[in-house]
N, C-alpha and C. Protein backbone atom coordinates (compact mmCIF):
# COMPACT_ATOMS: atom_id res chain seq x y z
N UNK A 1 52.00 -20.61 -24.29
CA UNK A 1 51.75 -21.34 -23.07
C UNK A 1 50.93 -20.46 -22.13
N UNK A 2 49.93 -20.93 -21.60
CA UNK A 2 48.95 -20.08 -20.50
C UNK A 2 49.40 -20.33 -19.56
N UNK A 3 49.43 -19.27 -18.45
CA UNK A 3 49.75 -19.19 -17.26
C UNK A 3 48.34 -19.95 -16.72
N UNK A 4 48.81 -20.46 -15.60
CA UNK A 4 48.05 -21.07 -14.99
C UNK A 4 47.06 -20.04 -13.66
N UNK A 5 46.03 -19.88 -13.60
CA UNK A 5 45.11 -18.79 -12.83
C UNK A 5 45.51 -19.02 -11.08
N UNK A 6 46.09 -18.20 -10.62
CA UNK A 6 46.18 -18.63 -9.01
C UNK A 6 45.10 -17.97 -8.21
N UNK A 7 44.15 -18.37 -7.06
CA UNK A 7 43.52 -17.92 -6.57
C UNK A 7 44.20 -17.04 -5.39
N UNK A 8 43.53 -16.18 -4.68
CA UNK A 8 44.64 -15.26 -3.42
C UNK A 8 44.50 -15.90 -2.35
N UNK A 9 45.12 -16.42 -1.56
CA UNK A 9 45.39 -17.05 -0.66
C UNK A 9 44.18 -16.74 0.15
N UNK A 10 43.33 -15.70 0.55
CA UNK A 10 41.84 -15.65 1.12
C UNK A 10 40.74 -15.90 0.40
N UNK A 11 40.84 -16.42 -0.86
CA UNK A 11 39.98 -17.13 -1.16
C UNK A 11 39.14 -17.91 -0.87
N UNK A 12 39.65 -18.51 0.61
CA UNK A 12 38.99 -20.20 1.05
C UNK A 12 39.25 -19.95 2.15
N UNK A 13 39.53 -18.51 2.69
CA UNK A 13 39.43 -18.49 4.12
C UNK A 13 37.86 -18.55 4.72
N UNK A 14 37.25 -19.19 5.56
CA UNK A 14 36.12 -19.58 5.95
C UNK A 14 35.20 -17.98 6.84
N UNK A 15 36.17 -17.38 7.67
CA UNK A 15 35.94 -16.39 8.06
C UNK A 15 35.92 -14.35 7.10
N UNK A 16 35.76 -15.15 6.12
CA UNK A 16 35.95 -13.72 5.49
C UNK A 16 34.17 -13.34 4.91
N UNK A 17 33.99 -12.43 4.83
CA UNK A 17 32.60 -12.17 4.20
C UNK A 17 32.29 -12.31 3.13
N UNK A 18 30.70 -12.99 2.81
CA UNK A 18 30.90 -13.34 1.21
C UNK A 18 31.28 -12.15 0.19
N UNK A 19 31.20 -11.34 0.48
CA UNK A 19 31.77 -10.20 -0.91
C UNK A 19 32.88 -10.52 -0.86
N UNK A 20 33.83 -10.89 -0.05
CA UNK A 20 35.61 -12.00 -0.42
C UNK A 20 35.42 -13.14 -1.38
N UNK A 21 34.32 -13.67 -0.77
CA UNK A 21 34.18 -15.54 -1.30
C UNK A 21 33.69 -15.18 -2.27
N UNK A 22 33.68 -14.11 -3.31
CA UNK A 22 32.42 -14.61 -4.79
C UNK A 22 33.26 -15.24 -5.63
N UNK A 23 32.46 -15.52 -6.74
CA UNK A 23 33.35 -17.10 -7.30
C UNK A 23 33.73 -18.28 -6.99
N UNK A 24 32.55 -18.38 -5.92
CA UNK A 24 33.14 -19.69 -5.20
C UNK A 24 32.33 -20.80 -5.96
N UNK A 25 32.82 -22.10 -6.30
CA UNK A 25 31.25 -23.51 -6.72
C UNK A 25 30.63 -23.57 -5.90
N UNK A 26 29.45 -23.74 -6.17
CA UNK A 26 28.14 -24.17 -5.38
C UNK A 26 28.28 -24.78 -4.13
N UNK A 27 27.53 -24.66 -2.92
CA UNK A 27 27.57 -25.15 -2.18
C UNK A 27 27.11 -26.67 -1.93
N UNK A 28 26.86 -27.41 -1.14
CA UNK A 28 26.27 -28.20 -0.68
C UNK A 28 24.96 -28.18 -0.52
N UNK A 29 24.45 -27.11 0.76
CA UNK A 29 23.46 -26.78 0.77
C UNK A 29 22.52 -26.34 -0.20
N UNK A 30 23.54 -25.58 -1.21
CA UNK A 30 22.52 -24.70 -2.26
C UNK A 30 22.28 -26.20 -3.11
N UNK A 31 22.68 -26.98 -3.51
CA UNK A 31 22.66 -28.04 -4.26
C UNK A 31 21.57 -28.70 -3.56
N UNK A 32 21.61 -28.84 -2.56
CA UNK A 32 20.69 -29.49 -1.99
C UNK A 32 18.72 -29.33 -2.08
N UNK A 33 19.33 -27.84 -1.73
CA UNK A 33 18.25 -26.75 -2.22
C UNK A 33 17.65 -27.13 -3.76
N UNK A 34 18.32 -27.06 -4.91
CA UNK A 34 18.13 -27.09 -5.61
C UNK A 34 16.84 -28.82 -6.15
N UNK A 35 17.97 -29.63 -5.44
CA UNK A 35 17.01 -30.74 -5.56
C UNK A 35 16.12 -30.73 -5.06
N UNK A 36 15.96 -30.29 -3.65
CA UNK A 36 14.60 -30.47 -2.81
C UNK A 36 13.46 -29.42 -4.14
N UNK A 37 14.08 -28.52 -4.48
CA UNK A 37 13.15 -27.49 -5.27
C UNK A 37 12.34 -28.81 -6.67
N UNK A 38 13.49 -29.36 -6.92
CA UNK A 38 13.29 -30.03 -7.84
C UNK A 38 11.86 -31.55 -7.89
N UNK A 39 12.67 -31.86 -6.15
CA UNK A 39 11.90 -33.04 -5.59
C UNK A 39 10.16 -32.16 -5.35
N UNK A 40 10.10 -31.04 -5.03
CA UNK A 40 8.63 -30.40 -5.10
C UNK A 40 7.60 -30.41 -5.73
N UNK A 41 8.03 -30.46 -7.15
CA UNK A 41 7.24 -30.18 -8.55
C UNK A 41 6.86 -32.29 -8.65
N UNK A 42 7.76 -32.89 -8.13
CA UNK A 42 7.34 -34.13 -9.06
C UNK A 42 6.25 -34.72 -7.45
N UNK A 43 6.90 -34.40 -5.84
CA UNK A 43 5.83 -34.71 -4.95
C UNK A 43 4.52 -34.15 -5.53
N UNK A 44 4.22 -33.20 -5.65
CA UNK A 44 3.36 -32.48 -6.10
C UNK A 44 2.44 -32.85 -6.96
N UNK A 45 3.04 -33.62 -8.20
CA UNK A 45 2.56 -33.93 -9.30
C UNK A 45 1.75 -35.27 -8.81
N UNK A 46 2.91 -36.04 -8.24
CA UNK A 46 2.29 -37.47 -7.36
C UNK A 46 0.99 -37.58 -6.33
N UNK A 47 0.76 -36.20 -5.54
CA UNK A 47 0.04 -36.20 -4.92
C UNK A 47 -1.29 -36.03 -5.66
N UNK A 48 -0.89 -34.98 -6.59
CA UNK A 48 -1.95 -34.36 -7.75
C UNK A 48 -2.61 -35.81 -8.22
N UNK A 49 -2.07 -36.89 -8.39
CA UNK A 49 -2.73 -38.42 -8.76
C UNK A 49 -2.92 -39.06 -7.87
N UNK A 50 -2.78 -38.87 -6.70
CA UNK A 50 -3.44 -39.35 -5.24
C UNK A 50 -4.31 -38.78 -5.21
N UNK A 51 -4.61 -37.28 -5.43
CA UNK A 51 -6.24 -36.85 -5.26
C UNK A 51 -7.07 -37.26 -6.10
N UNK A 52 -6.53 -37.57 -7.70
CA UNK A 52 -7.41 -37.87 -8.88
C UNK A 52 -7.90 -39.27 -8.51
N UNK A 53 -7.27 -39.91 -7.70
CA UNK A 53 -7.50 -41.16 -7.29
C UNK A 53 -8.99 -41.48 -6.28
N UNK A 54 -9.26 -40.22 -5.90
CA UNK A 54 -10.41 -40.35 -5.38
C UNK A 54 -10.28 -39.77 -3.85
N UNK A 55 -9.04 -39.51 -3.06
CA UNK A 55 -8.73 -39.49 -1.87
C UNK A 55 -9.14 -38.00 -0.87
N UNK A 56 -9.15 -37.13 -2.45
CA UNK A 56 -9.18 -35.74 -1.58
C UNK A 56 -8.15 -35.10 -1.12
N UNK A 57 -7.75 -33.74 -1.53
CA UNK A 57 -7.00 -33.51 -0.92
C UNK A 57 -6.34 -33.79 0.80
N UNK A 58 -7.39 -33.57 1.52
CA UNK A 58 -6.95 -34.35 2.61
C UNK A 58 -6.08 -35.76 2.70
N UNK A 59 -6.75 -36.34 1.93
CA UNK A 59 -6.08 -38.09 1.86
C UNK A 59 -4.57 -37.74 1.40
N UNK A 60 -4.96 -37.38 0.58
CA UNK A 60 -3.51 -37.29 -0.19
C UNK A 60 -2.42 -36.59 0.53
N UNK A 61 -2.47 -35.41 1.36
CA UNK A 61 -1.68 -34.86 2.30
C UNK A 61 -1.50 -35.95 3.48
N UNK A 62 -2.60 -36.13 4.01
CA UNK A 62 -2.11 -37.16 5.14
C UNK A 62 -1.43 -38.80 4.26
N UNK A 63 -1.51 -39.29 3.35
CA UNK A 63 -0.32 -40.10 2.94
C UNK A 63 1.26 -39.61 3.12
N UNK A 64 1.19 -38.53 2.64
CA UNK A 64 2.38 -37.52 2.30
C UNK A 64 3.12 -37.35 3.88
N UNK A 65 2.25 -36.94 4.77
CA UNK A 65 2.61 -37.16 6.10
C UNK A 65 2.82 -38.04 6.94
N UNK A 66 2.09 -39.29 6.39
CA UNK A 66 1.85 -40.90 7.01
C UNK A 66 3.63 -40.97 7.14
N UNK A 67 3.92 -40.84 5.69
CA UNK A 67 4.97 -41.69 5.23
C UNK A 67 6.70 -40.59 5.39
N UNK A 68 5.99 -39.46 5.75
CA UNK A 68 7.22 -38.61 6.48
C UNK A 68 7.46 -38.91 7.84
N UNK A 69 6.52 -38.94 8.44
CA UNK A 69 6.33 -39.19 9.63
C UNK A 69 6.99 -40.75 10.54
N UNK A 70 6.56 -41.32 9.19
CA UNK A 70 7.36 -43.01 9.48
C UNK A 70 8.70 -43.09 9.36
N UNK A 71 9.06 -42.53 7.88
CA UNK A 71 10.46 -42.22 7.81
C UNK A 71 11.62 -42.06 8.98
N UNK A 72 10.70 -40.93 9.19
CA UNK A 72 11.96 -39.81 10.56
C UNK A 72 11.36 -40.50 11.72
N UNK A 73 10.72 -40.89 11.81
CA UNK A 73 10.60 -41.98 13.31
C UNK A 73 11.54 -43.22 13.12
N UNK A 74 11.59 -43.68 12.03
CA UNK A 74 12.77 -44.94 11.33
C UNK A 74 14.30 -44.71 12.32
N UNK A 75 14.29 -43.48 11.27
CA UNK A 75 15.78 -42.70 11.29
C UNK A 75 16.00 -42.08 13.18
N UNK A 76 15.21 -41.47 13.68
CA UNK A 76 15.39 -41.44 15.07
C UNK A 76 15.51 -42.85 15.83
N UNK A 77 14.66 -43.70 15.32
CA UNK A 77 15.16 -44.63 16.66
C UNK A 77 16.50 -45.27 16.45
N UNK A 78 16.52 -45.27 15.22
CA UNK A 78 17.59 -45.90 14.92
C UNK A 78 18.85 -45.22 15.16
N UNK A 79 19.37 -44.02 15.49
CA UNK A 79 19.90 -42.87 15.89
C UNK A 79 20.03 -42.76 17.04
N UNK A 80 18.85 -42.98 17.81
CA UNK A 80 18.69 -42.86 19.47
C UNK A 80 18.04 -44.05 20.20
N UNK A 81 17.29 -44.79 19.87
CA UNK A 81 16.64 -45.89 20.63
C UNK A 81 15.46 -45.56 20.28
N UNK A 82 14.31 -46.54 20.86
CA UNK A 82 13.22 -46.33 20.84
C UNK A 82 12.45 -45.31 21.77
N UNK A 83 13.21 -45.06 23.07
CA UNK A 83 12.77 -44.01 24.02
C UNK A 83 13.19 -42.73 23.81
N UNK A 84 13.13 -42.22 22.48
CA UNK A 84 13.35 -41.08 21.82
C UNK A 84 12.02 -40.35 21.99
N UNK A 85 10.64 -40.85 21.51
CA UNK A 85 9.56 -40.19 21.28
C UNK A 85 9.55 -39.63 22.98
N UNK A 86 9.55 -39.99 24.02
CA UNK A 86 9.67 -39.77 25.31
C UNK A 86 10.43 -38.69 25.56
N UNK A 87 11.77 -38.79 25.13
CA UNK A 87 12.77 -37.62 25.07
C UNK A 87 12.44 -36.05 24.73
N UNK A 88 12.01 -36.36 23.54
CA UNK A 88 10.95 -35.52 23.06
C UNK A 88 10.06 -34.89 23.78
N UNK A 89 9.08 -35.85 24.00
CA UNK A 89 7.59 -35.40 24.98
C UNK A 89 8.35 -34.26 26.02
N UNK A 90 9.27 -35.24 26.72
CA UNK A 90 10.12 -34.09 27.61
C UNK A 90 10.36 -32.69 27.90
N UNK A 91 10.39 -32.46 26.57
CA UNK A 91 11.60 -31.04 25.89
C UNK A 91 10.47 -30.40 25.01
N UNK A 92 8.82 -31.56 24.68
CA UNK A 92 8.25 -29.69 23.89
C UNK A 92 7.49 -29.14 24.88
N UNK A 93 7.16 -28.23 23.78
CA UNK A 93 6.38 -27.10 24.54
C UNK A 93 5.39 -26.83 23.08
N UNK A 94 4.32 -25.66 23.64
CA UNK A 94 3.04 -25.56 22.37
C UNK A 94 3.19 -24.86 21.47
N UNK A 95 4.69 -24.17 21.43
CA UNK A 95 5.04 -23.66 20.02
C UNK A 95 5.78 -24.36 19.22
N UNK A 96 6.13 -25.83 19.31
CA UNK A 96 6.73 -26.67 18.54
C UNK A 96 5.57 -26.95 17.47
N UNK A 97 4.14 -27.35 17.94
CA UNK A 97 3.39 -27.31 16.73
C UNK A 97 3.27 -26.83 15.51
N UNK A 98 3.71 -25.33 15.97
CA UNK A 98 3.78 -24.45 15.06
C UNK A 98 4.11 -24.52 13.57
N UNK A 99 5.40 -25.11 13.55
CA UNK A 99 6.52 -25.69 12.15
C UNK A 99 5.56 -26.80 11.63
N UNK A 100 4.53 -27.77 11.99
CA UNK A 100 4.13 -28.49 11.74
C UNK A 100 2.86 -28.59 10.93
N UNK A 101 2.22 -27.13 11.44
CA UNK A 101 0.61 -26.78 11.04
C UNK A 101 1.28 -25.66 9.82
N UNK A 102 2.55 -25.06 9.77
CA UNK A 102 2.91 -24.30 8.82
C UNK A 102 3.23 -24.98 7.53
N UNK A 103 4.35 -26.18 7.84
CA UNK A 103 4.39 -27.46 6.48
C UNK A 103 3.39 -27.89 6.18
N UNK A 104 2.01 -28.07 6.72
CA UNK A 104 0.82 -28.30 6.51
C UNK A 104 0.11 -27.30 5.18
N UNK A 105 0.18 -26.62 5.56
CA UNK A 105 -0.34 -25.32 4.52
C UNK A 105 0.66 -25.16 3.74
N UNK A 106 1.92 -25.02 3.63
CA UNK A 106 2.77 -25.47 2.65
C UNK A 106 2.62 -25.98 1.42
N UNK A 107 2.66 -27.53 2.12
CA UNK A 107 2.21 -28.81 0.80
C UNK A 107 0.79 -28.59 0.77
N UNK A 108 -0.13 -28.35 1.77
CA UNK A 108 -2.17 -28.26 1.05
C UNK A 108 -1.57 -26.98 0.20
N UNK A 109 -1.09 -25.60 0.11
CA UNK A 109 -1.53 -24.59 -0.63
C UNK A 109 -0.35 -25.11 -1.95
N UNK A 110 0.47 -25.76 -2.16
CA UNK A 110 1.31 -26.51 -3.07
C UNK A 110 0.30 -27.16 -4.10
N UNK A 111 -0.37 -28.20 -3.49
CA UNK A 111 -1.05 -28.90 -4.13
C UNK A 111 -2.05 -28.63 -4.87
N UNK A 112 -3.29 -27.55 -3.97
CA UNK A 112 -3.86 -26.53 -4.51
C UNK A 112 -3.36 -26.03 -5.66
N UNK A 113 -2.56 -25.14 -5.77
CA UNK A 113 -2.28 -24.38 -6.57
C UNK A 113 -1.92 -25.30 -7.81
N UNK A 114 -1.36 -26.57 -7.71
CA UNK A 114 -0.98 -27.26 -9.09
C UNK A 114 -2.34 -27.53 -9.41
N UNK A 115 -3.32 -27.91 -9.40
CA UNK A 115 -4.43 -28.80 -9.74
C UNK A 115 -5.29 -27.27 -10.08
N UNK A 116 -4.86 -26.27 -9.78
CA UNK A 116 -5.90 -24.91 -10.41
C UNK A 116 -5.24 -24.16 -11.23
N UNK A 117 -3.98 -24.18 -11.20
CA UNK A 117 -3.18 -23.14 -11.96
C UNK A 117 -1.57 -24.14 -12.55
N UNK A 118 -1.66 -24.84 -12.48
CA UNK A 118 -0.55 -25.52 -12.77
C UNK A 118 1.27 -25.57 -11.50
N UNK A 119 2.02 -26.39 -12.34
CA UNK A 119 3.21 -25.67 -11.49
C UNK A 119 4.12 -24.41 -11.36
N UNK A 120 3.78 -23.82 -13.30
CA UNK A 120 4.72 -22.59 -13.16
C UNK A 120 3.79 -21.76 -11.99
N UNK A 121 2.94 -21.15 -12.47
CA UNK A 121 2.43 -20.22 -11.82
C UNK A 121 2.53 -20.32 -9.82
N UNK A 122 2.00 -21.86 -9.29
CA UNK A 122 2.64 -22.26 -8.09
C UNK A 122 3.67 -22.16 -7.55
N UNK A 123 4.60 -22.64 -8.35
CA UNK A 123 6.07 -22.17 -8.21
C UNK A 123 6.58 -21.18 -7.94
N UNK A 124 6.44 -19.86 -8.95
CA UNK A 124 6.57 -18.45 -8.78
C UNK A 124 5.99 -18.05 -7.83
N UNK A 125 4.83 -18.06 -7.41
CA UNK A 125 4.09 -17.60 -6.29
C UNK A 125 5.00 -17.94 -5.23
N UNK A 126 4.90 -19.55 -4.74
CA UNK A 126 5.80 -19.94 -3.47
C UNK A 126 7.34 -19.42 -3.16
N UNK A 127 7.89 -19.51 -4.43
CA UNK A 127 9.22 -18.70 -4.39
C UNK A 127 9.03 -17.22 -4.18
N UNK A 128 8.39 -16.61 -4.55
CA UNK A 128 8.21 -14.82 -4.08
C UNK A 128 8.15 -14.76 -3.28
N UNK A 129 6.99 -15.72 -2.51
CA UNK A 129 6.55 -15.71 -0.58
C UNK A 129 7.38 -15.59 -0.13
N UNK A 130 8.65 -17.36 0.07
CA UNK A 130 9.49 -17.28 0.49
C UNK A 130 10.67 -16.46 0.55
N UNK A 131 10.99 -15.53 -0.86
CA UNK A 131 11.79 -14.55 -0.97
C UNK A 131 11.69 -13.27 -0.11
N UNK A 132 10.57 -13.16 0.11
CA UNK A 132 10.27 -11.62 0.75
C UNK A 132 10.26 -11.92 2.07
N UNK A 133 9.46 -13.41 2.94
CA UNK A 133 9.94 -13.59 3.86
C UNK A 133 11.02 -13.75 4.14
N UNK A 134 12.40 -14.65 3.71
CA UNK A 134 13.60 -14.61 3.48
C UNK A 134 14.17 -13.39 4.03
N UNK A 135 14.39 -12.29 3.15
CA UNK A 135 14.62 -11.17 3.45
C UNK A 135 14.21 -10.45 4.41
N UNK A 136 13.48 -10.46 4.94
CA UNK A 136 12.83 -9.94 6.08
C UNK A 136 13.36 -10.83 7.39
N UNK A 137 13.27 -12.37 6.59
CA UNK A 137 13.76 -12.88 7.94
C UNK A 137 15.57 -12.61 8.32
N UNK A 138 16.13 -12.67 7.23
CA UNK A 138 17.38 -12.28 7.30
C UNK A 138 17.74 -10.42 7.98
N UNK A 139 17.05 -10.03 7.21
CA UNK A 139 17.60 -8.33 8.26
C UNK A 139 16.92 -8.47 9.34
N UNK A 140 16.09 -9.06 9.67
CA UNK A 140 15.56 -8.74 11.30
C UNK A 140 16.83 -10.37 12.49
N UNK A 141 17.15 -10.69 11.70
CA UNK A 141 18.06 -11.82 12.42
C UNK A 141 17.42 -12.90 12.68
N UNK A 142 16.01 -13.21 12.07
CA UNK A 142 15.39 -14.59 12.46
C UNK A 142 15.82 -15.61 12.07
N UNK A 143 16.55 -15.85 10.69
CA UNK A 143 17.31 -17.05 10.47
C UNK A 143 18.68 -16.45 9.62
N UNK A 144 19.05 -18.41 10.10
CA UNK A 144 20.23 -18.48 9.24
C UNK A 144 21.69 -17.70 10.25
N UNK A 145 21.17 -17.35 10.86
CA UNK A 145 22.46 -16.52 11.53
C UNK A 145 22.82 -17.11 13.04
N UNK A 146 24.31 -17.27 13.11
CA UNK A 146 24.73 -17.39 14.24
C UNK A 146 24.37 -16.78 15.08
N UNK A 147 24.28 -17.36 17.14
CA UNK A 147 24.38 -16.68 18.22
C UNK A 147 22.48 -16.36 18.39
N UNK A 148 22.20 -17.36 17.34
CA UNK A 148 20.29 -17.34 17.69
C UNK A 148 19.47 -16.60 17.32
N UNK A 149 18.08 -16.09 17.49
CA UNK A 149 17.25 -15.64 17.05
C UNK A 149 17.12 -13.77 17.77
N UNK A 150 16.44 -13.34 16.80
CA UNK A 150 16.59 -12.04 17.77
C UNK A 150 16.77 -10.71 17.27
N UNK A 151 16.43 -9.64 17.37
CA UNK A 151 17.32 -8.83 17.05
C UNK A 151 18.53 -7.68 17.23
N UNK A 152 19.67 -9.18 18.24
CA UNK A 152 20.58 -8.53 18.39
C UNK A 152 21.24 -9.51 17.29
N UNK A 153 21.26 -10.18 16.31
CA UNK A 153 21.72 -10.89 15.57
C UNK A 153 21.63 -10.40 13.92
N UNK A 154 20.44 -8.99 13.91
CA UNK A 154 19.25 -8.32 13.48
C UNK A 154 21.19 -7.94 11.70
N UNK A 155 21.30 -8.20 10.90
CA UNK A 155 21.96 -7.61 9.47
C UNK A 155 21.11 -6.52 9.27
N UNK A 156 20.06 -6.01 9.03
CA UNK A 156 19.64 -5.11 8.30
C UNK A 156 19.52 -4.95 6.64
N UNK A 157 18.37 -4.22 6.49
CA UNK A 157 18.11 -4.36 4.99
C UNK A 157 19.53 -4.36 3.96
N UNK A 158 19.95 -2.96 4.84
CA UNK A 158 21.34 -2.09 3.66
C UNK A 158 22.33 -3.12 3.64
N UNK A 159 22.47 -3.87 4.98
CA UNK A 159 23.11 -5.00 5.29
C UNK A 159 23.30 -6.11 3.99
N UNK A 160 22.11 -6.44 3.28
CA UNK A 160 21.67 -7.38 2.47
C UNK A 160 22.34 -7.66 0.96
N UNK A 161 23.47 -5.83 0.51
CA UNK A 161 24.02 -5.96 -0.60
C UNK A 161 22.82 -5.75 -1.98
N UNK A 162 23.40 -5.14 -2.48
CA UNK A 162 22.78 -4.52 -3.79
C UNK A 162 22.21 -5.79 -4.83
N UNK A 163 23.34 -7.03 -4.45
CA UNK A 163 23.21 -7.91 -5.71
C UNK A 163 21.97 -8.62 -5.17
N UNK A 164 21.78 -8.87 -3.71
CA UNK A 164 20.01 -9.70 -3.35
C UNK A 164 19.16 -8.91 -3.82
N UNK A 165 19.26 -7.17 -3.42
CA UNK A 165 18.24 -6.95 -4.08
C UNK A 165 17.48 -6.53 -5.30
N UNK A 166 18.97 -6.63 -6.26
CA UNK A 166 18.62 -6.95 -7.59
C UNK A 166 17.91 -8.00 -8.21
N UNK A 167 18.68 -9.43 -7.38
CA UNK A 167 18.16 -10.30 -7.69
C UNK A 167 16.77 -11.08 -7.29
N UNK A 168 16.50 -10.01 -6.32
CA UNK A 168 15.06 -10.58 -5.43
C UNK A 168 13.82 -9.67 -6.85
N UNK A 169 14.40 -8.10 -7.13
CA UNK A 169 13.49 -7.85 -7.88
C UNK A 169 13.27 -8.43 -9.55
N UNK A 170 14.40 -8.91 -9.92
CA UNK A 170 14.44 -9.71 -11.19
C UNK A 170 13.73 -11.37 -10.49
N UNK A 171 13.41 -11.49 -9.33
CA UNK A 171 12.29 -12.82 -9.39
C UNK A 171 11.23 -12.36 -9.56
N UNK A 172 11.03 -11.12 -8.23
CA UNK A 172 9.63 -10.76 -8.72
C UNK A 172 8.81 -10.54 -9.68
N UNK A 173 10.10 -9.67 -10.75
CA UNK A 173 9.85 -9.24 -11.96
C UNK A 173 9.25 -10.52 -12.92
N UNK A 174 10.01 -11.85 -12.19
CA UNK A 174 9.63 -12.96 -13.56
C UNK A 174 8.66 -13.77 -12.87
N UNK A 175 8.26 -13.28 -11.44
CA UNK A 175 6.48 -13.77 -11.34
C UNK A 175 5.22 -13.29 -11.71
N UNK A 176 5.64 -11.73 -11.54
CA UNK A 176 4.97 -11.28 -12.40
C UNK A 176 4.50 -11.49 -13.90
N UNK A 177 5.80 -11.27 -14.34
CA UNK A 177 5.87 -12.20 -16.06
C UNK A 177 5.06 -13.13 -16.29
N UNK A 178 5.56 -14.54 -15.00
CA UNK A 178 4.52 -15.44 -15.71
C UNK A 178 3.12 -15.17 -15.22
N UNK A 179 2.93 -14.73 -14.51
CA UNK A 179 1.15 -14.94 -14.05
C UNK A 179 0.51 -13.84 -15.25
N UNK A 180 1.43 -12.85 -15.88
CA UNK A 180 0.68 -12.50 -17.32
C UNK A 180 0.56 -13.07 -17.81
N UNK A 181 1.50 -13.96 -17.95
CA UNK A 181 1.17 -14.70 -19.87
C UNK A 181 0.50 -15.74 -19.54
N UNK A 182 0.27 -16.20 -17.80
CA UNK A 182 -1.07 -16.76 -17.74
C UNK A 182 -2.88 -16.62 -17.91
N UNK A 183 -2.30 -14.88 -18.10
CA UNK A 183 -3.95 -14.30 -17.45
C UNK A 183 -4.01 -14.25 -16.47
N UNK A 184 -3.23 -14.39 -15.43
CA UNK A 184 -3.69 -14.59 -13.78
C UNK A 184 -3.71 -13.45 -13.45
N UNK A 185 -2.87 -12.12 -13.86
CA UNK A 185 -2.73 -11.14 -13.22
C UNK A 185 -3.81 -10.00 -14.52
């Protein structure tokens, strides 16, 4: 007869640091992550036949945006009223653009890259970017962290644990990989 496995009572305490929580199932978020990663490669592919279609990359991004754009205007009014866009107007300022002209180059250098080099090689690339920014953004305290932006919020590299940066150099290691066995590198 097997004993049955008991976890230690801080297992699922919410406040403990993840080197407590390992072994935990997947998150939500990371799942989420995972699909959006997933939902990338096939937008991508779709858009890739919006340009073959004759539209241009341009066309094809601004569909992509038409129809984001409609979406989350849907979902806000319906959330808040129609005097939401107003609300808004209110409250920006000229670094809100910012996030906007950055998703821009995002999906154009996304798209790019599938229609010249395919998706592995795109893929790897975008994931490295984001990895090294990641990291950087995490020890300096720019995201992801409670109590705001900054660096009094600032983890630090050493902060980061041995296993990210094992695992940041075993990505690099396998972008590298593929852009050989593409010829790219």
């Amino acid at each position: 007869m097997m004993a049955a496995r008991q976890e230690p009572r801080h297992a699922h305490s919410p406040h403990l640091s993840p080197a407590v929580r390992r072994g935990r199932p997947m998150t939500g978020a990371a799942l989420l992550c995972l699909v959006a990663g997933a939902a990338l490669v096939v937008q991508n592919a779709l858009m890739g036949a919006i340009v073959a279609r004759g539209t241009g990359l341009t066309g094809a991004l601004l569909c992509n945006s038409l129809v984001g754009l409609s979406l989350l205007g849907l979902v806000e009014a319906w959330r808040n009223g129609p005097a939401f866009p107003l609300r808004l107007a209110e409250r920006a300022e000229p670094w809100f653009l910012i996030p906007g002209l950055l998703g821009t180059l995002v999906v154009a250098a996304s798209l790019y890259g599938y229609r010249q080099q395919g998706a592995t090689v795109t893929v790897a690339m975008v994931v490295a970017g984001q990895l090294a920014a990641g990291i950087a953004g995490d020890a300096m305290g720019l995201t992801g962290r409670k109590g705001g932006l900054g660096p009094e919020t600032s983890i630090g590299l050493q902060a980061l644990g041995l296993q990210t940066w094992i695992g940041a150099a075993l990505l690099v290691a396998g972008a590298v990989l593929i852009l050989r066995g593409r010829g790219a590198v």
